[in-house]
C-alpha atoms as a PDB file:
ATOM      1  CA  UNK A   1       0.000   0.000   0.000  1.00  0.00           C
ATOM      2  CA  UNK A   2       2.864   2.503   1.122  1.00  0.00           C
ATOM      3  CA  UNK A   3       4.337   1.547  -2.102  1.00  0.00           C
ATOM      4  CA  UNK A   4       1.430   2.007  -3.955  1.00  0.00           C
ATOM      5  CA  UNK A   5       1.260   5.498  -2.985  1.00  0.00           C
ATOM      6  CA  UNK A   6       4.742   5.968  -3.284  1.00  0.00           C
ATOM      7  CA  UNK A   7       4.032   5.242  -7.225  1.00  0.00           C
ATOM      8  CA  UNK A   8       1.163   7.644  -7.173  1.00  0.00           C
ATOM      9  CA  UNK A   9       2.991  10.511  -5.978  1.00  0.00           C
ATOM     10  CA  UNK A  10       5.940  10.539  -7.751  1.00  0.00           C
ATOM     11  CA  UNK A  11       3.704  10.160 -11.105  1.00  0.00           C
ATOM     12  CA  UNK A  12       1.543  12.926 -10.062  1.00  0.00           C
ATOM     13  CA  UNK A  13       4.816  15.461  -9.737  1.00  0.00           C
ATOM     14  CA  UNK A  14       6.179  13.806 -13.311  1.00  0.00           C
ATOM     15  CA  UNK A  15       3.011  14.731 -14.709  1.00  0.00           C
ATOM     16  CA  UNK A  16       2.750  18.269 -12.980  1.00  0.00           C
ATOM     17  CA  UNK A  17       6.286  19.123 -13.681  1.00  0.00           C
ATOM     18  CA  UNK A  18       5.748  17.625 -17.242  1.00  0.00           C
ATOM     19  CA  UNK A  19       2.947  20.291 -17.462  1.00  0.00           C
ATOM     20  CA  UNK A  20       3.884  23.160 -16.222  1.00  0.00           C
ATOM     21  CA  UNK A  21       7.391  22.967 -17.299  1.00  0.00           C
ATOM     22  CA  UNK A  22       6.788  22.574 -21.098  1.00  0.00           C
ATOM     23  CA  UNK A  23       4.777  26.582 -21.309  1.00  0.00           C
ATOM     24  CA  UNK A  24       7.038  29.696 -22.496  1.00  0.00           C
ATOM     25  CA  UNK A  25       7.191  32.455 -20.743  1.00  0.00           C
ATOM     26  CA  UNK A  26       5.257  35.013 -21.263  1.00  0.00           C
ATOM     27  CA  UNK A  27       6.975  38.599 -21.250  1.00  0.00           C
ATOM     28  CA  UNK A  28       5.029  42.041 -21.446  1.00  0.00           C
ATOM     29  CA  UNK A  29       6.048  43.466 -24.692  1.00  0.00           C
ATOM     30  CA  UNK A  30       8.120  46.982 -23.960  1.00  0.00           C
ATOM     31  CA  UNK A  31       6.471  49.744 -24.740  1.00  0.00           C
ATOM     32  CA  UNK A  32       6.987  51.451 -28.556  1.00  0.00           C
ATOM     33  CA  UNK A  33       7.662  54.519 -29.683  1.00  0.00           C
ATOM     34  CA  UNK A  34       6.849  56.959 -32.373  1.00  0.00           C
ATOM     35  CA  UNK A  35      10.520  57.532 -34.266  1.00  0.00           C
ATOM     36  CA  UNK A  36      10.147  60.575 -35.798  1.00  0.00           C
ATOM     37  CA  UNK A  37      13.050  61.718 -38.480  1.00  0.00           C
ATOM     38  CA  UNK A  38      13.331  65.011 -39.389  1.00  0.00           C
ATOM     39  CA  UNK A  39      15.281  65.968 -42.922  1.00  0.00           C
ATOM     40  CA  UNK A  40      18.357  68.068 -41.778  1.00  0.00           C
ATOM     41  CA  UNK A  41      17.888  71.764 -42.015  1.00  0.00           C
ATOM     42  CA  UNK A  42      19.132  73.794 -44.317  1.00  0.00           C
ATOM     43  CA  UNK A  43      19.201  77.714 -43.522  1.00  0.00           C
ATOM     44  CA  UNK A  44      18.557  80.124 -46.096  1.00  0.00           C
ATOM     45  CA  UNK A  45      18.481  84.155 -46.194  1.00  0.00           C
ATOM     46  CA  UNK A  46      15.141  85.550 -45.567  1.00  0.00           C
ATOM     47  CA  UNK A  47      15.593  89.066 -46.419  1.00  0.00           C
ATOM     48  CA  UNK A  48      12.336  91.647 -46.480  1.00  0.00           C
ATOM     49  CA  UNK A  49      11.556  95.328 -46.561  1.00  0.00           C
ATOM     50  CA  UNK A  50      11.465  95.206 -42.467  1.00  0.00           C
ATOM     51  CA  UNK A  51      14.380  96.710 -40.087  1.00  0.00           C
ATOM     52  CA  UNK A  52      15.487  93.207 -39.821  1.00  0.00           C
ATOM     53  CA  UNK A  53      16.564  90.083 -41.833  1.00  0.00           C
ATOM     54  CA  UNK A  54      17.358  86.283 -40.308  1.00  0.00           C
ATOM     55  CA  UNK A  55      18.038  83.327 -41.558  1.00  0.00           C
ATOM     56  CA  UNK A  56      15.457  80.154 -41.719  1.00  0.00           C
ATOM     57  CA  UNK A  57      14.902  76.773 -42.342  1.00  0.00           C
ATOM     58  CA  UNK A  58      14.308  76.117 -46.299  1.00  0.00           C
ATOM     59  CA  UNK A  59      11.453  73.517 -44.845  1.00  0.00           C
ATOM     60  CA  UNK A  60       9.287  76.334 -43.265  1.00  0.00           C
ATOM     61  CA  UNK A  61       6.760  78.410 -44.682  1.00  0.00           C
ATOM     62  CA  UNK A  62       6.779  82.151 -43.500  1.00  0.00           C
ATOM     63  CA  UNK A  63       4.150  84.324 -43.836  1.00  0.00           C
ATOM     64  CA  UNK A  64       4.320  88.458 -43.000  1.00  0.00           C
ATOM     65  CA  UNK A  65       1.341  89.494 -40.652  1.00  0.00           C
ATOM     66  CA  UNK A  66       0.770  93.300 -40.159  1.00  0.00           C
ATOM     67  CA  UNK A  67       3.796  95.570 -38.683  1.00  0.00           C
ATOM     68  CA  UNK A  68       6.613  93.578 -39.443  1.00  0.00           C
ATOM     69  CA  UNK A  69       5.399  90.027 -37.648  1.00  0.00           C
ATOM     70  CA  UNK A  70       5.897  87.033 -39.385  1.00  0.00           C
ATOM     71  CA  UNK A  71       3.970  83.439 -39.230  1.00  0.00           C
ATOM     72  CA  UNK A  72       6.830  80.868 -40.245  1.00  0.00           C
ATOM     73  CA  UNK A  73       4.763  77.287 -39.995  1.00  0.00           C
ATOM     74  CA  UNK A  74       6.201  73.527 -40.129  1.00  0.00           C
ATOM     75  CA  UNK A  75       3.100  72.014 -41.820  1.00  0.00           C
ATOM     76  CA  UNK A  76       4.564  68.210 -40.774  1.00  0.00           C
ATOM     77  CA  UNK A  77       5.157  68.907 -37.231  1.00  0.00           C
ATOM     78  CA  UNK A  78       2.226  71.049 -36.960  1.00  0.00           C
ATOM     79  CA  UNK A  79       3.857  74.282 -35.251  1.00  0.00           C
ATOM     80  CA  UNK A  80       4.221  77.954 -35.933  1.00  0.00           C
ATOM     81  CA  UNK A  81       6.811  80.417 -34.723  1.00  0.00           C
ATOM     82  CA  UNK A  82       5.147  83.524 -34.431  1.00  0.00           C
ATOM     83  CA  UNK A  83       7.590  86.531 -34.865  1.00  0.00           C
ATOM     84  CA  UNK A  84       6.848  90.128 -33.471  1.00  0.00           C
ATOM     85  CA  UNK A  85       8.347  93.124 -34.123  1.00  0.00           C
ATOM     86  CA  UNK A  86       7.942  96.690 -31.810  1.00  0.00           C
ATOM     87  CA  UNK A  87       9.971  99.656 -32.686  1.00  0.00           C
ATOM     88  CA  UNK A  88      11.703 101.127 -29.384  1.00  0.00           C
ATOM     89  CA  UNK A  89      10.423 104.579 -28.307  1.00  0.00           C
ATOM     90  CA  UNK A  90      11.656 104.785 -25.105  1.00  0.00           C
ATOM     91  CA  UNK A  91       9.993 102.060 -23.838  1.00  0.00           C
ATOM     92  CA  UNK A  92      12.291  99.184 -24.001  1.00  0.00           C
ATOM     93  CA  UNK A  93      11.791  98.654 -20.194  1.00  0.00           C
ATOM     94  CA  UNK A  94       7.921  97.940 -21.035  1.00  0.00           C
ATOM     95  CA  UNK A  95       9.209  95.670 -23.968  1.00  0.00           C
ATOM     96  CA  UNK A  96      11.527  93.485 -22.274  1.00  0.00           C
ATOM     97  CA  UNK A  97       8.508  93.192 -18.931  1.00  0.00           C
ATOM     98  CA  UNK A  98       6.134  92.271 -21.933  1.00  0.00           C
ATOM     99  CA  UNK A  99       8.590  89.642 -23.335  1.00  0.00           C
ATOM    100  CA  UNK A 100       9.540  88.284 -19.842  1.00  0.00           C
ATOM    101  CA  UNK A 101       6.069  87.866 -18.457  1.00  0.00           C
ATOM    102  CA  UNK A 102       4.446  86.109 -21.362  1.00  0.00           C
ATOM    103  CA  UNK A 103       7.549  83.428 -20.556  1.00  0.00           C
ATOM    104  CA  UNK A 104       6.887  83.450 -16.855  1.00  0.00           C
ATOM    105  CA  UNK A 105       3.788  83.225 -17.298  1.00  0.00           C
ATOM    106  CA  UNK A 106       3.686  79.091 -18.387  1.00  0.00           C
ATOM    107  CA  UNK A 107       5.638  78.567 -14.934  1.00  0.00           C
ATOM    108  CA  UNK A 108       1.976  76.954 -13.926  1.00  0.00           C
ATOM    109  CA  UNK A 109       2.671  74.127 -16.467  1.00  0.00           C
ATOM    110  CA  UNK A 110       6.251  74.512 -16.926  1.00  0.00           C
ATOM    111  CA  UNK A 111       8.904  72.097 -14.983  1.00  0.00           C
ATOM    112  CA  UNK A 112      11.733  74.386 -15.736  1.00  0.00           C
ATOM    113  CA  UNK A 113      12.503  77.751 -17.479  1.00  0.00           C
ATOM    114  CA  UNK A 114      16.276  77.990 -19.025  1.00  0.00           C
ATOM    115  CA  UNK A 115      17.487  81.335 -19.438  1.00  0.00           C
ATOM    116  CA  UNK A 116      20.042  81.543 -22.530  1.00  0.00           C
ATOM    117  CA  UNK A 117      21.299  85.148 -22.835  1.00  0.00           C
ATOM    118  CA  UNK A 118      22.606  86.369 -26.208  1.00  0.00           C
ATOM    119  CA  UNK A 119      25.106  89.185 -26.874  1.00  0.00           C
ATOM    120  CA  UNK A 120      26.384  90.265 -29.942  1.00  0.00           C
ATOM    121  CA  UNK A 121      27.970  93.465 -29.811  1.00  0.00           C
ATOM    122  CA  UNK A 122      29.213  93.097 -33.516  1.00  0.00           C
ATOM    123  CA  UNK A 123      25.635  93.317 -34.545  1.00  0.00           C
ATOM    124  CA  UNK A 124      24.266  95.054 -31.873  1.00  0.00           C
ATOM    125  CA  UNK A 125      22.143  92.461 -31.025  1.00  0.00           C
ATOM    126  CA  UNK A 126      21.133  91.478 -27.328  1.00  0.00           C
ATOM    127  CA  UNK A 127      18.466  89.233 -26.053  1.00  0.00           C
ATOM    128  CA  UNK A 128      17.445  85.782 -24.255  1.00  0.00           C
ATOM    129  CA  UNK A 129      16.111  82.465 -24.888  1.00  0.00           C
ATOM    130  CA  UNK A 130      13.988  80.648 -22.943  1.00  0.00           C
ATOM    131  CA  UNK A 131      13.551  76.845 -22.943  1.00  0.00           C
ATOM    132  CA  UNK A 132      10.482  75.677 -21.245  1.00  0.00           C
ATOM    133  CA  UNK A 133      10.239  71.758 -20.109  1.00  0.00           C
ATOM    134  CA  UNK A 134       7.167  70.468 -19.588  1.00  0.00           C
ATOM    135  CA  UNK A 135       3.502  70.917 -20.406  1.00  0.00           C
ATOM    136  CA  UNK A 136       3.608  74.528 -21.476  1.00  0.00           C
ATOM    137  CA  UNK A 137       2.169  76.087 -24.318  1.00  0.00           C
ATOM    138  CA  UNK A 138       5.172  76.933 -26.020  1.00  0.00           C
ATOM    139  CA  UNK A 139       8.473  75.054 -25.298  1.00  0.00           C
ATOM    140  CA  UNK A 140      11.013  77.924 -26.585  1.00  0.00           C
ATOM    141  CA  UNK A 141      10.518  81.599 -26.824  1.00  0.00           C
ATOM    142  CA  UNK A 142      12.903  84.835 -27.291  1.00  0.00           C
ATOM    143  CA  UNK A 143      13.444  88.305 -27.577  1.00  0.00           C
ATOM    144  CA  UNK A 144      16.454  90.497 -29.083  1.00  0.00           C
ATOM    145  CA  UNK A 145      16.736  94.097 -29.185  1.00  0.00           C
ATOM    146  CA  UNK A 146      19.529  96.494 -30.134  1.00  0.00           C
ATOM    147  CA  UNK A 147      18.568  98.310 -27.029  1.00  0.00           C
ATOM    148  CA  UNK A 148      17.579 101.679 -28.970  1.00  0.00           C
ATOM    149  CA  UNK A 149      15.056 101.334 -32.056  1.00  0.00           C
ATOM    150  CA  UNK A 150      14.337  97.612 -32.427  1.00  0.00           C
ATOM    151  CA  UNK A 151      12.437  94.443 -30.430  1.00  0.00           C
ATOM    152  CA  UNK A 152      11.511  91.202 -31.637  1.00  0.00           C
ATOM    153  CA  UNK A 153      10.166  88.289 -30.083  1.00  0.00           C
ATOM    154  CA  UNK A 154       9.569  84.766 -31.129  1.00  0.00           C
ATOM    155  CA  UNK A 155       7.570  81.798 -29.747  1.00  0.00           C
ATOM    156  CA  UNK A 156       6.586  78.592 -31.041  1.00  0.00           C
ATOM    157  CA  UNK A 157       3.216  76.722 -30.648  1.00  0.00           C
ATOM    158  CA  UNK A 158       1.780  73.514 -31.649  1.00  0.00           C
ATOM    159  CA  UNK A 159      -1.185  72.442 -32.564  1.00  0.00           C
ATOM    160  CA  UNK A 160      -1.435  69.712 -30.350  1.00  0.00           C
ATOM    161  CA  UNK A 161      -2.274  69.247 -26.748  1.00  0.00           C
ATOM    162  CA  UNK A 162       0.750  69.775 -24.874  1.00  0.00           C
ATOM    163  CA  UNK A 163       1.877  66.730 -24.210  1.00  0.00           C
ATOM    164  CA  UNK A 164       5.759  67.075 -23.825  1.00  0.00           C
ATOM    165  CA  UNK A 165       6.893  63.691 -24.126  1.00  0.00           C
ATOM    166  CA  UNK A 166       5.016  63.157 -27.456  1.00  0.00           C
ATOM    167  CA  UNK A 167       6.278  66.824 -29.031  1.00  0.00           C
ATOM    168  CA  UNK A 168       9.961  66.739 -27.943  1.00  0.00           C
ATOM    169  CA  UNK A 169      11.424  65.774 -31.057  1.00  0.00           C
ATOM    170  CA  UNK A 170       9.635  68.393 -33.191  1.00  0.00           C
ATOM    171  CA  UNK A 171      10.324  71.052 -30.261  1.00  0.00           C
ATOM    172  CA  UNK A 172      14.158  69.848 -30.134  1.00  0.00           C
ATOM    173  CA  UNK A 173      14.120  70.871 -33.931  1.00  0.00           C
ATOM    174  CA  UNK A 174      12.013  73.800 -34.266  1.00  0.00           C
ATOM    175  CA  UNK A 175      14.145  74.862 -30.877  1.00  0.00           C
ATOM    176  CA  UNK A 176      17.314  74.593 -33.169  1.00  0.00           C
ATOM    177  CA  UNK A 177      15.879  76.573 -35.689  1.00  0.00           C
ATOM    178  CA  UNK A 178      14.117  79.446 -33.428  1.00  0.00           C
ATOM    179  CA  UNK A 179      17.886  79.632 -31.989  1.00  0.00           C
ATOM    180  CA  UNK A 180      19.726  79.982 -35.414  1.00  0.00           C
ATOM    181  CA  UNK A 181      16.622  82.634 -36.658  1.00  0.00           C
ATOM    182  CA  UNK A 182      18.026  84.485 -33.212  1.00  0.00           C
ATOM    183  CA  UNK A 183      21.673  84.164 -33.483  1.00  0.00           C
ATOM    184  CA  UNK A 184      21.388  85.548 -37.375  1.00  0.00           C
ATOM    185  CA  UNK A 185      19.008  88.402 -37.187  1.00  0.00           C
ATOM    186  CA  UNK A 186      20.599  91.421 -38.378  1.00  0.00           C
ATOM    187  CA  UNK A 187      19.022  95.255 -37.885  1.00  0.00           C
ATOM    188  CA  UNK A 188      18.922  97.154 -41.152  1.00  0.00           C
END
């Protein structure tokens, strides 16, 4: 009898063993992701009949809005920089308050603000950049001035929900092309 279920037992761990032993493992698949590829910009001359000229990516599409603004929209990526420009009449202290509170004001969203100044005394130009992680808005914006008789700013929006994870690799490029539009401005 002892034998008997001696025999019984070690058959019923064969067989348990022999089924459970013989399944794969199953493994959650990792998450995927979107890739995105962007064709590498190329910068071309955008002069106008305003106080100021910049270079831009050959991909965008500018537009002129009243008083010297500009539209300059990436169709793929759904965005728009929108360019101002004020002339200075003794105001550039109301300017540059304008231009810094319309940044500050995504610090709700926002998980960081850089600051980026720029100074080029060769070309008399002088302003900052802003890059703004997180859920903002707008994820760069800037201003330059020569201090005296010009002020521009720039800010780019999507059309999206902003959703910074999922827009990061068109922000990273438009960000590389607001920055190059800022570091080539010349005043006329």
């Amino acid at each position: 009898m002892i034998l008997k279920k001696i025999k019984i037992s070690i058959t019923l761990i064969l067989l348990v063993t022999v089924l459970f032993s013989c399944k794969e493992e199953l493994l959650p698949k990792p998450a995927g992701f979107l890739r995105l590829d962007y064709p590498e910009a190329t910068y071309v001359n955008f002069a106008n009949e305003c106080p100021f000229g910049f270079e831009m990516n050959s991909e965008a599409i500018i537009k002129k809005e009243k008083n010297c603004g500009f539209t300059i929209t990436y169709p793929k990526m759904k965005a728009t920089i929108f360019l101002t420009y004020n002339p200075v009449r003794n105001n550039i202290n109301a300017l540059l308050r304008d231009a810094q509170t319309l940044t500050f004001k995504h610090v709700i969203k926002a998980d960081d603000i850089l600051e980026q100044p720029y100074l080029n005394p060769d070309k008399k130009v002088f302003g900052m950049f802003y890059q703004v992680d997180g859920n903002a808005a707008t994820n760069s914006q800037f201003y330059v001035t020569d201090s005296t008789r010009h002020f521009v700013t720039g800010s780019v929006y999507f059309y999206a929900k902003p959703n910074f994870d999922s827009i990061m690799p068109a922000a990273s490029y438009i960000k590389n092309d607001m920055q190059r539009l800022m570091e080539t401005l010349k005043w006329k």
